[in-house]
C-alpha atoms as a PDB file:
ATOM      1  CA  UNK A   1      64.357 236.193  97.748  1.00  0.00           C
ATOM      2  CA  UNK A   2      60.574 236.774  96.605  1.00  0.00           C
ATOM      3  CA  UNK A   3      58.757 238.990  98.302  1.00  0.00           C
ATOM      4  CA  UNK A   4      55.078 238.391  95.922  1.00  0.00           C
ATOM      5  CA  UNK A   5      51.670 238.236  97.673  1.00  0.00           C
ATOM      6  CA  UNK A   6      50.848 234.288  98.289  1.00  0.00           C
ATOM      7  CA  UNK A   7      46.830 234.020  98.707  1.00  0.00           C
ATOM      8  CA  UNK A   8      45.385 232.141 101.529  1.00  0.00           C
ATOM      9  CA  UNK A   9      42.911 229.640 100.938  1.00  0.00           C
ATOM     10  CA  UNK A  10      39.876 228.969 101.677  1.00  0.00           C
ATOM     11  CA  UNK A  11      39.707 226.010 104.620  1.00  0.00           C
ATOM     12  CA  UNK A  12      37.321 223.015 104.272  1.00  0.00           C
ATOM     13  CA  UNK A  13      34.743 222.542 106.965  1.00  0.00           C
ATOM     14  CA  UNK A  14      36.665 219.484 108.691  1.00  0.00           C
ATOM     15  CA  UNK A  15      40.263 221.184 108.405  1.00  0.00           C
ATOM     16  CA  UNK A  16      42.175 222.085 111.853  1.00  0.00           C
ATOM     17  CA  UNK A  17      44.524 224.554 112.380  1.00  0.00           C
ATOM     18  CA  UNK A  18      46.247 226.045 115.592  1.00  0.00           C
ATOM     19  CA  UNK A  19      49.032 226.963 117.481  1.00  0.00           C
ATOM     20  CA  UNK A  20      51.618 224.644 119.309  1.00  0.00           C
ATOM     21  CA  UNK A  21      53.644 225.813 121.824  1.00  0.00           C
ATOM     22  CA  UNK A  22      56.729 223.401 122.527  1.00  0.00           C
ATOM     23  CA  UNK A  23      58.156 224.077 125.665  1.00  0.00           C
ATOM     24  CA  UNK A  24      60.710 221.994 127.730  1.00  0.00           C
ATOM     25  CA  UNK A  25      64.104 222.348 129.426  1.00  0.00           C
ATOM     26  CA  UNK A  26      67.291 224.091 127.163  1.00  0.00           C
ATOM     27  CA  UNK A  27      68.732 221.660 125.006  1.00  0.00           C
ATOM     28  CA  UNK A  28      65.774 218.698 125.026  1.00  0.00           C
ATOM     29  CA  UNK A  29      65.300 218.797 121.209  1.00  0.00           C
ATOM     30  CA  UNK A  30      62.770 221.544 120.327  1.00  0.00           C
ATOM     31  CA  UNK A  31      64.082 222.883 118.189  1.00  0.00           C
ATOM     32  CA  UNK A  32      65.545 219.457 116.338  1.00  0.00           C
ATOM     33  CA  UNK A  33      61.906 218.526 116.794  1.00  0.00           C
ATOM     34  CA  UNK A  34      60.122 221.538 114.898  1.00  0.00           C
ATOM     35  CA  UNK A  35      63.122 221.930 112.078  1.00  0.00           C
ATOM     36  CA  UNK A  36      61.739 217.610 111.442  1.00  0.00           C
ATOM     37  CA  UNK A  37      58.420 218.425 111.310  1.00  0.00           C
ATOM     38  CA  UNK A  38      58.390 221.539 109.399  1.00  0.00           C
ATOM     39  CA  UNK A  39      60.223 219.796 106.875  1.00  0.00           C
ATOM     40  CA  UNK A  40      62.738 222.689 107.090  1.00  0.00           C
ATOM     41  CA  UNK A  41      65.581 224.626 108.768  1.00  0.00           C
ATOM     42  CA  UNK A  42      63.615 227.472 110.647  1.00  0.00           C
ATOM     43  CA  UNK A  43      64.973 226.872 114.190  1.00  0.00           C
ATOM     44  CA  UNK A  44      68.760 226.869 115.041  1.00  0.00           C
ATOM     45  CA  UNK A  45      70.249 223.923 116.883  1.00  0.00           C
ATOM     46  CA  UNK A  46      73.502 223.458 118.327  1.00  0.00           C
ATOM     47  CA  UNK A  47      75.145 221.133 121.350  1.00  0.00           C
ATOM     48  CA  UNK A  48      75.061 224.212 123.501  1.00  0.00           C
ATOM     49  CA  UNK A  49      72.018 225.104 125.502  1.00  0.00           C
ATOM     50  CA  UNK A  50      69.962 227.616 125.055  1.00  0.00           C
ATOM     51  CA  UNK A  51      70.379 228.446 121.643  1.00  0.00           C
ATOM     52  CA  UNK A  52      66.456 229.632 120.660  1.00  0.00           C
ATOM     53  CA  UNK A  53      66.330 233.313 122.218  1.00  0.00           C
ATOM     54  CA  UNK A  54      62.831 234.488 120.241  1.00  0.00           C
ATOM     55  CA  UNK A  55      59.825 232.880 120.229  1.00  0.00           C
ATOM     56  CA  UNK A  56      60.074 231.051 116.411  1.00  0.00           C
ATOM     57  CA  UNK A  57      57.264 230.072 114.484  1.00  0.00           C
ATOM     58  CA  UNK A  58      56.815 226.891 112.173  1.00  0.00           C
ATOM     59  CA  UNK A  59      54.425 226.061 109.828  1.00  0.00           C
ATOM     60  CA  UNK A  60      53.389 222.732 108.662  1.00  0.00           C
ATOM     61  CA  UNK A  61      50.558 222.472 106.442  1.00  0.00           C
ATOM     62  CA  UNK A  62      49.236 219.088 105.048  1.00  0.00           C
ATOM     63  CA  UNK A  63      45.737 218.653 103.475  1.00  0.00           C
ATOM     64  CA  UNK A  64      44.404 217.736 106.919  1.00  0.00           C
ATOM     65  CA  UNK A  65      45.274 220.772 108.453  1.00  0.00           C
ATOM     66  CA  UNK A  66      47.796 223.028 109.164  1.00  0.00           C
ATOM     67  CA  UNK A  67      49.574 223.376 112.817  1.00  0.00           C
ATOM     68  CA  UNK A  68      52.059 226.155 113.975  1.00  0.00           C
ATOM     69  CA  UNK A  69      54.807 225.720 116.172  1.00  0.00           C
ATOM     70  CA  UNK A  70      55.677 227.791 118.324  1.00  0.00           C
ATOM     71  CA  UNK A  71      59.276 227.393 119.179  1.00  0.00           C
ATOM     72  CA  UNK A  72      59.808 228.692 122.952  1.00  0.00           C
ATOM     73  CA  UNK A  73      63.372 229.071 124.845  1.00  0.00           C
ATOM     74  CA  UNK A  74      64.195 226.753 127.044  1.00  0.00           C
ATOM     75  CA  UNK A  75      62.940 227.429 130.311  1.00  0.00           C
ATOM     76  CA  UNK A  76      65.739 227.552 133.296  1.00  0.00           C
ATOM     77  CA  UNK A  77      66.625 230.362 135.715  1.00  0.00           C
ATOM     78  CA  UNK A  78      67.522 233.597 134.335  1.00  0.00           C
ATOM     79  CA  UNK A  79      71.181 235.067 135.618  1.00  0.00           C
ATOM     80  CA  UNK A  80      70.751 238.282 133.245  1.00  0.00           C
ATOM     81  CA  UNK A  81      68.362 240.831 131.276  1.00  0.00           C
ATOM     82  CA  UNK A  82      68.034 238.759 128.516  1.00  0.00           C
ATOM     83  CA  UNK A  83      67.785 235.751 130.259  1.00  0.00           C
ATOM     84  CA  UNK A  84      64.673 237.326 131.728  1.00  0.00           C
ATOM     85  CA  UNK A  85      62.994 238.167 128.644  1.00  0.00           C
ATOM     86  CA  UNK A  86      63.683 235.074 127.507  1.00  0.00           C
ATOM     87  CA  UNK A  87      61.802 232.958 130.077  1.00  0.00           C
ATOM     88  CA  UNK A  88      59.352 235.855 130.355  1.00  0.00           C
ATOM     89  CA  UNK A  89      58.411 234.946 126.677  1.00  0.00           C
ATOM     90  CA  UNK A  90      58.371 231.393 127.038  1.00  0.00           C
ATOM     91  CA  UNK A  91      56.018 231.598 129.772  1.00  0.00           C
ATOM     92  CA  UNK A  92      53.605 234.129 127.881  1.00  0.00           C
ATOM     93  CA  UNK A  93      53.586 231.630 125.008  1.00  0.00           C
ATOM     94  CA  UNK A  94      52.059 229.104 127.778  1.00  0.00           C
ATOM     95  CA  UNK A  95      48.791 230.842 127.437  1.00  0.00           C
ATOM     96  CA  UNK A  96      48.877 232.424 123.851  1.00  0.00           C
ATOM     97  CA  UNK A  97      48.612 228.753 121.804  1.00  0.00           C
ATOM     98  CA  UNK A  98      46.001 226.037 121.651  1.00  0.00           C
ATOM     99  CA  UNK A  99      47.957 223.084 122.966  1.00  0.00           C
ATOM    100  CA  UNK A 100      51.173 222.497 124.374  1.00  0.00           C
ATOM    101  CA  UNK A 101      53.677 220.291 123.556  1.00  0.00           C
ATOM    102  CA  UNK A 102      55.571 219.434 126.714  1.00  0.00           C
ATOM    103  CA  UNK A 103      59.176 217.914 125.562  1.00  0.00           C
ATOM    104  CA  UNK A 104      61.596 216.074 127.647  1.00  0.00           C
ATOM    105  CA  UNK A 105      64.522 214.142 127.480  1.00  0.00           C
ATOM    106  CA  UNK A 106      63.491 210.792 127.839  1.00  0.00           C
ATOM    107  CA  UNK A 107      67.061 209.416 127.915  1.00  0.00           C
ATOM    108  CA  UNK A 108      67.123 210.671 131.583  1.00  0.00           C
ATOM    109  CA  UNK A 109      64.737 210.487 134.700  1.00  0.00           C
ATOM    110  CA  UNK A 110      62.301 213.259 135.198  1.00  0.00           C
ATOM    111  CA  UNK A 111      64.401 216.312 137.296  1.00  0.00           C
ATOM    112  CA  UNK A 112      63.848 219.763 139.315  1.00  0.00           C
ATOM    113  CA  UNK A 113      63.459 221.800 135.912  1.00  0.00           C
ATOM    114  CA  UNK A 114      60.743 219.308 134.619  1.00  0.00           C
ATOM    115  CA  UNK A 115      59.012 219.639 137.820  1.00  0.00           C
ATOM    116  CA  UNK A 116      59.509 223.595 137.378  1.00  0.00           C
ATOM    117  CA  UNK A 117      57.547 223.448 134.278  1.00  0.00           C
ATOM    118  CA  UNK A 118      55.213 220.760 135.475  1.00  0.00           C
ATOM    119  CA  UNK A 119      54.192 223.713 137.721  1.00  0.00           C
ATOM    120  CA  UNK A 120      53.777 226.342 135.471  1.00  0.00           C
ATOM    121  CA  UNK A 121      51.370 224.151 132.947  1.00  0.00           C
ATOM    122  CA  UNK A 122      49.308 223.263 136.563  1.00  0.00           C
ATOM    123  CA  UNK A 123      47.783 227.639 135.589  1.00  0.00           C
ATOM    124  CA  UNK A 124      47.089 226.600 132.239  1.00  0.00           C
ATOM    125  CA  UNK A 125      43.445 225.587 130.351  1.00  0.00           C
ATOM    126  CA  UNK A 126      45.600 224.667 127.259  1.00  0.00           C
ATOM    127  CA  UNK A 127      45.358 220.587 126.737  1.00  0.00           C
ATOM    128  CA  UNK A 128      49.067 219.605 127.254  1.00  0.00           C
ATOM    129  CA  UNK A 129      51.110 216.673 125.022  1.00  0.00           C
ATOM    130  CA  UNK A 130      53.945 214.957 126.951  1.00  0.00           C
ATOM    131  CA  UNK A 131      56.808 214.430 124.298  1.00  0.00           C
ATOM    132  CA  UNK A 132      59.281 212.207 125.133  1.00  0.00           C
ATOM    133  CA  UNK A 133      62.221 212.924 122.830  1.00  0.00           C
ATOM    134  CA  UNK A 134      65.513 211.037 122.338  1.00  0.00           C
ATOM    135  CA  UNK A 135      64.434 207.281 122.363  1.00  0.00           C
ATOM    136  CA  UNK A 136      67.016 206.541 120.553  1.00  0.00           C
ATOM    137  CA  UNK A 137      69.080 207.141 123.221  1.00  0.00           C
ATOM    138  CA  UNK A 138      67.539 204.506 125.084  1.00  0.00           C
ATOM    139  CA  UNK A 139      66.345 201.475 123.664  1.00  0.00           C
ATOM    140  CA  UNK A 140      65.417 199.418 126.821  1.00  0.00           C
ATOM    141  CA  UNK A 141      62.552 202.327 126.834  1.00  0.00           C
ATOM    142  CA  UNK A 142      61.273 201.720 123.599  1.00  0.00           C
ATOM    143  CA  UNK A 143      58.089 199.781 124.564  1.00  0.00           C
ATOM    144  CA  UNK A 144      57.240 201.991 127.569  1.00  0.00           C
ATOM    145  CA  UNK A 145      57.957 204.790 129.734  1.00  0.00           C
ATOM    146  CA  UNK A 146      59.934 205.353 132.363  1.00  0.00           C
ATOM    147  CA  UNK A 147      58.113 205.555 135.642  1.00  0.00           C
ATOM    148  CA  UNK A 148      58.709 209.557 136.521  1.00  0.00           C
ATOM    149  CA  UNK A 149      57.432 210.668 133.582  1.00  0.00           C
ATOM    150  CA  UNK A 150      54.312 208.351 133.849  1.00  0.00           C
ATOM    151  CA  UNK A 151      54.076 209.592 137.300  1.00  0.00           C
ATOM    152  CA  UNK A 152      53.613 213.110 135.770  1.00  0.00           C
ATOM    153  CA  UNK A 153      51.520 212.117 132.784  1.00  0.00           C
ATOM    154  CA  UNK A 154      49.090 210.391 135.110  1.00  0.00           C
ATOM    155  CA  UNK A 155      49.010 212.934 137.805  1.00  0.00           C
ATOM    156  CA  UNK A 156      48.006 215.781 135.474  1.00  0.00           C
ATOM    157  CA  UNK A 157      45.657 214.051 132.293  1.00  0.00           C
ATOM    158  CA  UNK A 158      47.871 214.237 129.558  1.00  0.00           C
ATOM    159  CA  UNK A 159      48.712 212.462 127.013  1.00  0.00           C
ATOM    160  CA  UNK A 160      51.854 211.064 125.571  1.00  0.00           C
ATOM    161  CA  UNK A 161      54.013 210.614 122.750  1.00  0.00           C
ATOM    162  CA  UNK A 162      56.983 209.084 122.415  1.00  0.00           C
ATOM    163  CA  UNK A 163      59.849 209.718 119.316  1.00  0.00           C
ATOM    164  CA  UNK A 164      63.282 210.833 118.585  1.00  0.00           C
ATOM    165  CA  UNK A 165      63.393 214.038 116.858  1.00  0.00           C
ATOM    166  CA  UNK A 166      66.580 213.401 115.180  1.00  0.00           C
ATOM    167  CA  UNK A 167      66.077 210.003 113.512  1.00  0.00           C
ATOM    168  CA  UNK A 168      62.334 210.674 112.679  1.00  0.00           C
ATOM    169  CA  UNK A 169      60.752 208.067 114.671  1.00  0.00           C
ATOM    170  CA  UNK A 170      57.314 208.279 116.077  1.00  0.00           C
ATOM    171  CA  UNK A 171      57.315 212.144 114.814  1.00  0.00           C
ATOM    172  CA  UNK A 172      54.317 210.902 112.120  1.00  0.00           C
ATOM    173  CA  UNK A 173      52.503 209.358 115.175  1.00  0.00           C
ATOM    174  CA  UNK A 174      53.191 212.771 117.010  1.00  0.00           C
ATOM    175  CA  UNK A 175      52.092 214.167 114.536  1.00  0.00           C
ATOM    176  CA  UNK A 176      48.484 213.036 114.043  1.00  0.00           C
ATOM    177  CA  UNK A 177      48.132 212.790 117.910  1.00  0.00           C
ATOM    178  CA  UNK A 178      48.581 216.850 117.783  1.00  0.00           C
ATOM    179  CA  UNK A 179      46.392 217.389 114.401  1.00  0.00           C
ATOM    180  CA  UNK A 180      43.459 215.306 116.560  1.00  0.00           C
ATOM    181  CA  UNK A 181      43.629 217.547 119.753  1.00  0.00           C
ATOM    182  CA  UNK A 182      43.064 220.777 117.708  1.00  0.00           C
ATOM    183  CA  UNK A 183      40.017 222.174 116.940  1.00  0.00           C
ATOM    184  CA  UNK A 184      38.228 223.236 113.513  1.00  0.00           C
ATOM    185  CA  UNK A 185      39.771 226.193 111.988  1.00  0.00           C
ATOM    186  CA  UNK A 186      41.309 228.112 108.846  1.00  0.00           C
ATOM    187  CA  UNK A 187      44.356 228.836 106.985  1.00  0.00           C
ATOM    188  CA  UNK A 188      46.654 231.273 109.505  1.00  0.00           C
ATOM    189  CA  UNK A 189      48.947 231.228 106.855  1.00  0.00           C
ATOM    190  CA  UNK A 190      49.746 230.472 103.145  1.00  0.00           C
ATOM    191  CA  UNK A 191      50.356 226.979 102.817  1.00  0.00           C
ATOM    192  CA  UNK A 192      54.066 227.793 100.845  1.00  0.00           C
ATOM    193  CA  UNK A 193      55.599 229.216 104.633  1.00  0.00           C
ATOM    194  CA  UNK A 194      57.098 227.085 106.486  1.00  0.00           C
ATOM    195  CA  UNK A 195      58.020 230.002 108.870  1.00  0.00           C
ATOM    196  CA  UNK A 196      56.909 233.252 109.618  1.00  0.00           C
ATOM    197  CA  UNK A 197      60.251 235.123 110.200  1.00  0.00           C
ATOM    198  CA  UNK A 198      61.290 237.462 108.089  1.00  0.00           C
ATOM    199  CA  UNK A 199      64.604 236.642 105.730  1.00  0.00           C
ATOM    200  CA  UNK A 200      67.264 238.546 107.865  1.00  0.00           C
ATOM    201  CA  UNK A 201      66.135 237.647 110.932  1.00  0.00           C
ATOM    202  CA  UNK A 202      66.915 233.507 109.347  1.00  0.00           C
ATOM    203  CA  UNK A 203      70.295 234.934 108.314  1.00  0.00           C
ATOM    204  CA  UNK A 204      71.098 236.058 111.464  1.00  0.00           C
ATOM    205  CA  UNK A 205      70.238 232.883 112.990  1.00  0.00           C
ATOM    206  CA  UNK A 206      71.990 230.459 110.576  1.00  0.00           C
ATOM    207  CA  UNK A 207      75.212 232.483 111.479  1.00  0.00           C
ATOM    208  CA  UNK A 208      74.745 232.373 115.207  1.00  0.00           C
ATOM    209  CA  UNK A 209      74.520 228.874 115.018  1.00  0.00           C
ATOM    210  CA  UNK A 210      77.987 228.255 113.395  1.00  0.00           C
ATOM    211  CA  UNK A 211      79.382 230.838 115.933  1.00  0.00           C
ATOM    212  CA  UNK A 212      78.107 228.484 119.115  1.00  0.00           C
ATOM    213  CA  UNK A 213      78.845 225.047 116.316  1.00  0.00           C
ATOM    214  CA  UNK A 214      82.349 226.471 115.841  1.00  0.00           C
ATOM    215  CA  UNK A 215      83.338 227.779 119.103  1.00  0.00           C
ATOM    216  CA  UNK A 216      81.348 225.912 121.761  1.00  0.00           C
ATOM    217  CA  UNK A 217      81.583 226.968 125.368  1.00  0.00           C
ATOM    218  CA  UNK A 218      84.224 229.969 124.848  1.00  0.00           C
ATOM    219  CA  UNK A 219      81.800 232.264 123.323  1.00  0.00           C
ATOM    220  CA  UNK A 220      78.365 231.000 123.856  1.00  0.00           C
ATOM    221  CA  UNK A 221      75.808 233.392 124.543  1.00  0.00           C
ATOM    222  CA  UNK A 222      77.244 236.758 124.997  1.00  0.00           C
ATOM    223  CA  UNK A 223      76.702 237.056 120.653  1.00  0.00           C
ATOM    224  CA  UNK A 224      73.838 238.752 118.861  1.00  0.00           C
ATOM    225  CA  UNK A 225      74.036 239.092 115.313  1.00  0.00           C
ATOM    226  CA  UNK A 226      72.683 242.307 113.208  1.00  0.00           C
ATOM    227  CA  UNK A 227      72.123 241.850 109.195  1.00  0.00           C
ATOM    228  CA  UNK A 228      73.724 245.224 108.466  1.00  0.00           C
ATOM    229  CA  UNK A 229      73.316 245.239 104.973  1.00  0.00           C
ATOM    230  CA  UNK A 230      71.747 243.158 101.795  1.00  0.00           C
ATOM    231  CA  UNK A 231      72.175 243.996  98.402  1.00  0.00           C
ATOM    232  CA  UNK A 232      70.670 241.416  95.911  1.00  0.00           C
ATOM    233  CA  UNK A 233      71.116 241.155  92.303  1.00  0.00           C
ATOM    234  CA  UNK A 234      70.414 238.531  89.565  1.00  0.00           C
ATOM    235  CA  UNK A 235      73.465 236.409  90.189  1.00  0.00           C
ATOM    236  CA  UNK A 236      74.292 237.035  93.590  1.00  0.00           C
ATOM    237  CA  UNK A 237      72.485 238.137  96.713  1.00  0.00           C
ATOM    238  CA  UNK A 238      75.892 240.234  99.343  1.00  0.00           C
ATOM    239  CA  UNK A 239      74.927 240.292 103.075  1.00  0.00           C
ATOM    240  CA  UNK A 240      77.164 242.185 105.391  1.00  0.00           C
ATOM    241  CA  UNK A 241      76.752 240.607 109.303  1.00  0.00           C
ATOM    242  CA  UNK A 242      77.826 242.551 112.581  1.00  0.00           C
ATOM    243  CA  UNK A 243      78.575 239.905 115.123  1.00  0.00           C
ATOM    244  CA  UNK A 244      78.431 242.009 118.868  1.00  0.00           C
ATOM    245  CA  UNK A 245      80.299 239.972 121.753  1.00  0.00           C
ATOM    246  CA  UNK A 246      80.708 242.056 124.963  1.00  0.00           C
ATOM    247  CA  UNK A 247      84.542 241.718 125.466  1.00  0.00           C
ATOM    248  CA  UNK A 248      87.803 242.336 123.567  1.00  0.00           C
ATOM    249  CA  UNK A 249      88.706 238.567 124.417  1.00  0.00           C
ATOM    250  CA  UNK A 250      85.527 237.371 122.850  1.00  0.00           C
ATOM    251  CA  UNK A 251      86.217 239.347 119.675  1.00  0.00           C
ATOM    252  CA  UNK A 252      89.878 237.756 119.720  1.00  0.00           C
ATOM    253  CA  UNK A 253      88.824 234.268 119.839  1.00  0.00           C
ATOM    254  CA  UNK A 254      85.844 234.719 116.821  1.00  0.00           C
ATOM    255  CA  UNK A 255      88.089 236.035 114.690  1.00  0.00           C
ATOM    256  CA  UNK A 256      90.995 233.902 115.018  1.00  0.00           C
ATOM    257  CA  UNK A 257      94.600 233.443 114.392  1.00  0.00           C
ATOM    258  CA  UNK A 258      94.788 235.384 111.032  1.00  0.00           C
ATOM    259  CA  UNK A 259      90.999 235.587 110.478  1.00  0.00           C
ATOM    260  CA  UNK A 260      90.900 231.592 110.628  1.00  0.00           C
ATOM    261  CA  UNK A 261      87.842 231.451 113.040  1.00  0.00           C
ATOM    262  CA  UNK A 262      85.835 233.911 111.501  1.00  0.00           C
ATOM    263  CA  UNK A 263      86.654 232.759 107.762  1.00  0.00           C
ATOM    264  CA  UNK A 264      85.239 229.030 108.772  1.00  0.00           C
ATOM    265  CA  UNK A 265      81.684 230.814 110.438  1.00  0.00           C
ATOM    266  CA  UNK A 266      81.971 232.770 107.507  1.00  0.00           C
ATOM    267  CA  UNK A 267      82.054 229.936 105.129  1.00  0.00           C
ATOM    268  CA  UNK A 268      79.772 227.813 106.808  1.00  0.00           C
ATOM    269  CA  UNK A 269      76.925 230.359 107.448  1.00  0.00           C
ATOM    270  CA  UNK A 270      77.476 231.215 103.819  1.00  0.00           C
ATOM    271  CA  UNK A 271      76.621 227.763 103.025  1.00  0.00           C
ATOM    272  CA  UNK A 272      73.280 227.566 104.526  1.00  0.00           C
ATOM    273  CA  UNK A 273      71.829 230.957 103.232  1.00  0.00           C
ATOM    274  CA  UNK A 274      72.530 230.241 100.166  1.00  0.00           C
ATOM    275  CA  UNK A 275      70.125 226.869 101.103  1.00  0.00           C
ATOM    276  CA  UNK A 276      67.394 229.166 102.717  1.00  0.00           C
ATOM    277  CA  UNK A 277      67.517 231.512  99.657  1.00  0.00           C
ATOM    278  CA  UNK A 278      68.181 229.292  97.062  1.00  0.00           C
ATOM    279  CA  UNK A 279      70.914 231.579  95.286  1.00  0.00           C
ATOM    280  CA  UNK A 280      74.107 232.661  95.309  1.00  0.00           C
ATOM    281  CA  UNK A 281      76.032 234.250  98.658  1.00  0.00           C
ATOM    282  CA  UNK A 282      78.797 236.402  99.062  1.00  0.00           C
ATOM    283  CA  UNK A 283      78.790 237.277 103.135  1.00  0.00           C
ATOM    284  CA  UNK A 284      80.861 239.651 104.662  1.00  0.00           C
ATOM    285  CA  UNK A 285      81.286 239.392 108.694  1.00  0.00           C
ATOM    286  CA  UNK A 286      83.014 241.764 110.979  1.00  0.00           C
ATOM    287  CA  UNK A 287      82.827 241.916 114.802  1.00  0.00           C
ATOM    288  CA  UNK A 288      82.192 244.851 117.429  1.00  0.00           C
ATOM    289  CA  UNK A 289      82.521 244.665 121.031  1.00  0.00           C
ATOM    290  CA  UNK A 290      79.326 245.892 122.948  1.00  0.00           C
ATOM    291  CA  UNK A 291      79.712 245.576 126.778  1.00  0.00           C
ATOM    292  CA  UNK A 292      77.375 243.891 128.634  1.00  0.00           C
ATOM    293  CA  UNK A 293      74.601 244.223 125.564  1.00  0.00           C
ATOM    294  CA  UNK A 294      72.852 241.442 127.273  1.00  0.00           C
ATOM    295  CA  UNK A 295      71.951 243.350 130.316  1.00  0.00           C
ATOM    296  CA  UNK A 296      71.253 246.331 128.116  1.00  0.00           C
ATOM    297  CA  UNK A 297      67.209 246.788 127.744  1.00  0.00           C
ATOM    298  CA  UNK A 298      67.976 249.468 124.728  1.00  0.00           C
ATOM    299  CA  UNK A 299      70.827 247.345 123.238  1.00  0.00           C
ATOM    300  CA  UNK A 300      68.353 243.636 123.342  1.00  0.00           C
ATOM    301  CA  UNK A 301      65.886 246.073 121.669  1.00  0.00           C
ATOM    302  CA  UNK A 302      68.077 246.659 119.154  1.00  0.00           C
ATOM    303  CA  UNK A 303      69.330 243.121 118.585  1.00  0.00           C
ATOM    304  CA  UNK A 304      65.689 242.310 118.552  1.00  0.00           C
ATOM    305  CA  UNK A 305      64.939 240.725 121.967  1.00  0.00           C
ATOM    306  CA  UNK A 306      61.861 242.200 123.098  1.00  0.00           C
ATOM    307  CA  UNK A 307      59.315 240.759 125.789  1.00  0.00           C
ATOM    308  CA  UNK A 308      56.355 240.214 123.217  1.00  0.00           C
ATOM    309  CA  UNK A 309      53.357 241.156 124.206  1.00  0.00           C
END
């Protein structure tokens, strides 16, 4: 890890630069879609909902200009604390960026959570992009759009963009659609980030991830993960992990007949960091049962969920 000062440049008079908010429904692609574009893993994905708690940052830079994402939570319902601060941050992003990037599933017909967001964007000044993700689920759409979502495209000015965050396609055309709806503007950051999250707070995703990858729906959002430790040398960087679940079951079922669940998160997690860090990884997990953390104000504090202001 390399903590140096990187400069920031001085921008050319015709460079852009802004922020992006992509918002959408849990589990349309945002996160797929920003992890693509960035060029790397910032954002954690997984086949469960949900999964992006904090509002995450991406940075893409290209001569041109350089656009950050701002990775929101899926917006839904809250049913607890955090699910509150959650949508409480996605909505504050709404009116913190420069343009929004409006994602949906394009595989299926516009629904009642679209429409909820539809709503919220109707308060907004912010120009809004209407991404339709996952063509590739749906080829008959290829060459045009299905009528619901032109329905809402029409009725509110926007304009559209159709791709599939996962094979790549129509992400370049995305691309330059967002760079020409942003105005003039410098460097926010140096052009080396691709995020700006700090190290540990990457760790802790990239282990969370293989905790909802490896155990689906038994344990899937009553975890928060806490770097506890990280002790780096020249050969090998040691990070020792607190995973908090809220029940005795929970803590049963992550760590497995004979430490078999937990030795596979371990192992995988281990895997990636030593991709984000580019070094060597030994990682040491253990868990602790916290009831109900999640509807703990102090406790998401700690865990670093915090309505941002």
């Amino acid at each position: 890890m390399n903590d140096q000062l990187i400069s920031i440049p001085i921008a050319p008079g015709d460079f852009k630069s802004g922020f992006v908010g992509i918002i959408g429904r849990p589990n349309v692609g945002k996160s797929t879609l920003m992890n693509h574009l960035v060029g790397q893993k910032v954002a954690i994905t997984s086949p469960v909902s949900q999964t992006t708690r904090n509002r995450l940052q991406g940075i893409l830079t290209t001569p041109q200009a350089q656009i950050i994402f701002v990775d929101t939570p899926g917006i839904h319902k809250p049913h607890h604390e955090l699910g509150k601060v959650i949508v409480k941050n996605a909505q504050m992003a709404i009116n913190a960026v420069d343009l929004i990037l409006f994602v949906v599933d394009s595989s299926a017909k516009a629904g009642k959570g679209d429409r909820f967001i539809v709503d919220l964007l109707k308060n907004t000044k912010n120009p809004v992009v209407l991404g339709l993700n996952k063509i590739d689920l749906q080829p008959e759409l290829h060459d045009r759009i299905d009528q619901s979502y032109q329905d809402l495209a029409v009725e509110n000015n926007w304009s559209v963009s159709k791709f599939s965050a996962i094979t790549g396609e129509g992400t370049t055309e995305l691309q330059s659609l967002l760079v020409d709806k942003l105005e003039t503007g410098p460097y926010y950051y140096p052009p080396e980030l691709v995020t700006d999250q700090p190290e540990r707070f990457i760790m802790a995703e990239l282990i969370r991830e293989q905790i909802l990858l490896q155990t689906r729906q038994e344990i899937p959002h009553s975890v928060a993960i806490a770097i506890e430790k990280v002790e780096e040398t020249e050969k090998i960087t040691k990070i020792f992990a607190a995973i908090n679940v809220e029940r005795s079951s929970q803590k049963g079922i992550l760590i497995g007949k004979k430490g078999s669940m937990l030795k596979q998160i371990g192992s995988e997690a281990r895997q990636q960091i030593q991709k984000l860090i580019a070094g060597n990884v030994y990682l040491e997990l253990f868990v602790k049962v916290e009831p109900q953390w999640r509807q703990s104000r102090l406790r998401l504090a700690e865990f670093g969920y915090q309505v941002e202001g």
